[in-house]
Protein backbone atom coordinates (compact mmCIF):
# COMPACT_ATOMS: atom_id res chain seq x y z
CA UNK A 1 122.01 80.93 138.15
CA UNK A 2 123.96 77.98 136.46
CA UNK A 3 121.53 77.95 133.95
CA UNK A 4 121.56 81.31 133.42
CA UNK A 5 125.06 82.07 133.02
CA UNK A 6 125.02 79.04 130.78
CA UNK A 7 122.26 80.52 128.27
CA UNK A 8 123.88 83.73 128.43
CA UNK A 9 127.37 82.14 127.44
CA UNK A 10 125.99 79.67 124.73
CA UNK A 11 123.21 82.78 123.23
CA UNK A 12 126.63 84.40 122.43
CA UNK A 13 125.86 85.42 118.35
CA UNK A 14 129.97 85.86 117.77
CA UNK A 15 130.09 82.02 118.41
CA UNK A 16 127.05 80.97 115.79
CA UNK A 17 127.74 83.70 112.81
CA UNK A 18 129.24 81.78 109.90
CA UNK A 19 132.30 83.20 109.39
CA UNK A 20 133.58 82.35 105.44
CA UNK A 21 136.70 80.18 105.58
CA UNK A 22 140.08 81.36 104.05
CA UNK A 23 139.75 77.96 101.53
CA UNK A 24 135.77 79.67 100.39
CA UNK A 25 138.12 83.00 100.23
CA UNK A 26 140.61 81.48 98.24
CA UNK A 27 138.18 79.82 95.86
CA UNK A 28 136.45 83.37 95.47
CA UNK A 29 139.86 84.96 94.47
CA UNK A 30 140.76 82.02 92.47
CA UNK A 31 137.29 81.94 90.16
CA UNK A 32 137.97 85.93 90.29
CA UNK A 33 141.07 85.11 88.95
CA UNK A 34 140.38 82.98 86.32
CA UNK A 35 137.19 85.06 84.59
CA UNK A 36 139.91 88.44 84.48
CA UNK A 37 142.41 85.51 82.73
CA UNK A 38 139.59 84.61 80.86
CA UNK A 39 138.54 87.98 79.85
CA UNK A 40 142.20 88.94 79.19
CA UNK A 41 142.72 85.87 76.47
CA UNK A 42 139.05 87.10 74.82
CA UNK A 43 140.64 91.19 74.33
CA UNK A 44 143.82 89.80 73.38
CA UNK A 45 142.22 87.23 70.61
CA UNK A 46 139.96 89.95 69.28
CA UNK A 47 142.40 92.35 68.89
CA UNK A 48 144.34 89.53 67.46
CA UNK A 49 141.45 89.36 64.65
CA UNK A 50 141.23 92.91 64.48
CA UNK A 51 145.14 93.46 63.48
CA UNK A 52 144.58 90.21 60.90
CA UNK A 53 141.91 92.16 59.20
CA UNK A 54 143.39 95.19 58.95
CA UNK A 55 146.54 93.28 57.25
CA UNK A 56 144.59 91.46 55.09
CA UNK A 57 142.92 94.44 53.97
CA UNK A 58 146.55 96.13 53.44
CA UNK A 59 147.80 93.01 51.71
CA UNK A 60 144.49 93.40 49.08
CA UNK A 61 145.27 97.01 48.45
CA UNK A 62 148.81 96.28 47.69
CA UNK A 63 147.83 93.62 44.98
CA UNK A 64 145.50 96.14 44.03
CA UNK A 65 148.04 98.70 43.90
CA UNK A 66 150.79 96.35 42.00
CA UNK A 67 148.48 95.88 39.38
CA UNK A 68 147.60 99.28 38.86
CA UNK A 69 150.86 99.92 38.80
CA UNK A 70 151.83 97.65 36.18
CA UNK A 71 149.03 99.13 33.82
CA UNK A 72 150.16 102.40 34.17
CA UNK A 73 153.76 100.65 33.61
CA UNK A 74 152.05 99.15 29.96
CA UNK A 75 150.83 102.47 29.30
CA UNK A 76 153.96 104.66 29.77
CA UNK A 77 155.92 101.94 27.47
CA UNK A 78 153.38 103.03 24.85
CA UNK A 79 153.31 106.38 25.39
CA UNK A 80 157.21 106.71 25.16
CA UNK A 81 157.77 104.82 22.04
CA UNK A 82 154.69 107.00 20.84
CA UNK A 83 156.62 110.38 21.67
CA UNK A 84 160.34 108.45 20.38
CA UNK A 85 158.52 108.43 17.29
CA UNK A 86 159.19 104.83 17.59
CA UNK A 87 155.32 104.01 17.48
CA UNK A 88 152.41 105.00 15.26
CA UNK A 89 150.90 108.14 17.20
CA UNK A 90 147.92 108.46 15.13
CA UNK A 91 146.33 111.98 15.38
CA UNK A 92 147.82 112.46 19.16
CA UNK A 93 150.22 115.58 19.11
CA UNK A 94 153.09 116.26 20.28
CA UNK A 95 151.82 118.34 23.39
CA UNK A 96 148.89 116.14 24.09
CA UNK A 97 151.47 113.11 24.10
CA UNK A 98 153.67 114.94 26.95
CA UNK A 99 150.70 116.45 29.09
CA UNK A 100 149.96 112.33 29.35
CA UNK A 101 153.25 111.80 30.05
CA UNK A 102 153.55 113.90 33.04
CA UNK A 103 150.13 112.67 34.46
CA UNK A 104 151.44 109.30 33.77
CA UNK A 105 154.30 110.37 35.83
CA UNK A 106 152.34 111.72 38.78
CA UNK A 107 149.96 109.26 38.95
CA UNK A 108 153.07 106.78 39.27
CA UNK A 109 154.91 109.32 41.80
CA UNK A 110 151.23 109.22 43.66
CA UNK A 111 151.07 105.42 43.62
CA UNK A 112 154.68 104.57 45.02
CA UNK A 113 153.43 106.89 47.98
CA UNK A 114 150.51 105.15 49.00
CA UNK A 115 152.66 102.18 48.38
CA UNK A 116 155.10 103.29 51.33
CA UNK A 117 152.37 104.29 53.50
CA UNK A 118 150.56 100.58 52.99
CA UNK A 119 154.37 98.96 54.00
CA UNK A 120 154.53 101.09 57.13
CA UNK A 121 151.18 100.32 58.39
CA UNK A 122 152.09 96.47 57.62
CA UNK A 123 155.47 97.06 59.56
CA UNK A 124 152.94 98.71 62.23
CA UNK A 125 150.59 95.88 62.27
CA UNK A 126 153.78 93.15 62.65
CA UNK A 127 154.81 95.43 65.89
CA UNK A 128 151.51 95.49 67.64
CA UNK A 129 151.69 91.82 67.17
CA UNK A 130 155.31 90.93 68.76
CA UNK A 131 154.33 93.32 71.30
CA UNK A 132 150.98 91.50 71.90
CA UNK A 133 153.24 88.35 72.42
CA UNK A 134 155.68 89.61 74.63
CA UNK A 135 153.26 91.03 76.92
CA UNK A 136 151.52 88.10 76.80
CA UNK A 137 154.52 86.17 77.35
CA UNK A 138 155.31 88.21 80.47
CA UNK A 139 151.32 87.75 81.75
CA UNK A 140 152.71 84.10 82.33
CA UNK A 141 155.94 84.60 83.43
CA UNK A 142 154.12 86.68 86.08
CA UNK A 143 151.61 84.09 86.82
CA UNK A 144 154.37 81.72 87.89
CA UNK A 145 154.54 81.50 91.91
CA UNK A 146 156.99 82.84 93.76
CA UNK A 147 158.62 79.34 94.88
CA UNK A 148 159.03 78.42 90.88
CA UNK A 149 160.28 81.05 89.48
């Protein structure tokens, strides 16, 4: 009976079951942890990229744009000292000389637009980007334990 109530008692398969310690739980969350961190920094660098890009590419078109705008700029200074009289007009008349004029004029008017909307999506672009810092500013301010902060 002894020997018995001694197999029965040591057969017991609560006792032998590993049972995962809180340190192997606490390494799981921890490595958990660190790839979403991980991951995190990667989406925040490549949107990073992406808004440096897409200001770079607003930076070229307003060179771009500055330079058209100074041609046009060149031209109209013609054109007016042309209509002034001021300038040899060839065999341009009078009529011809203003219809340019006015599409001189638009084109300018059309120019100084798509000027304003390049500055706004710059100013756009420099928002996302504080805002990208303050979050991520916050991410570690959140991070800090309890006992620190």
């Amino acid at each position: 009976r002894k020997q018995a109530t001694e197999y029965s008692t040591s057969s017991s398969d609560e006792e032998f079951e590993p049972k995962p310690s809180l340190t192997h739980k606490a390494k799981r969350a921890l490595r958990k942890r660190r790839k979403l961190e991980k991951e995190t920094k990667q989406l925040i660098k490549q949107e990073e990229l992406k808004r440096l890009h897409k200001a770079q590419a607003v930076q070229r078109q307003l060179e771009e744009l500055e330079e058209r705008q100074r041609a046009l700029e060149i031209f109209g200074v013609e054109l007016e000292r042309e209509l002034r009289g001021e300038a040899d007009a060839g065999t341009k008349d009078e009529n011809q000389m203003l219809h340019e004029w006015f599409e001189l004029v638009m084109e300018k008017n059309k120019l100084m637009r798509y000027e304003s909307e390049l500055l706004i999506i710059a100013q756009e672009l420099e928002l996302e980007d504080h805002q990208s810092r303050l979050e991520q500013k916050l991410r570690e301010k959140m991070a800090i334990d309890g006992k620190s902060k």
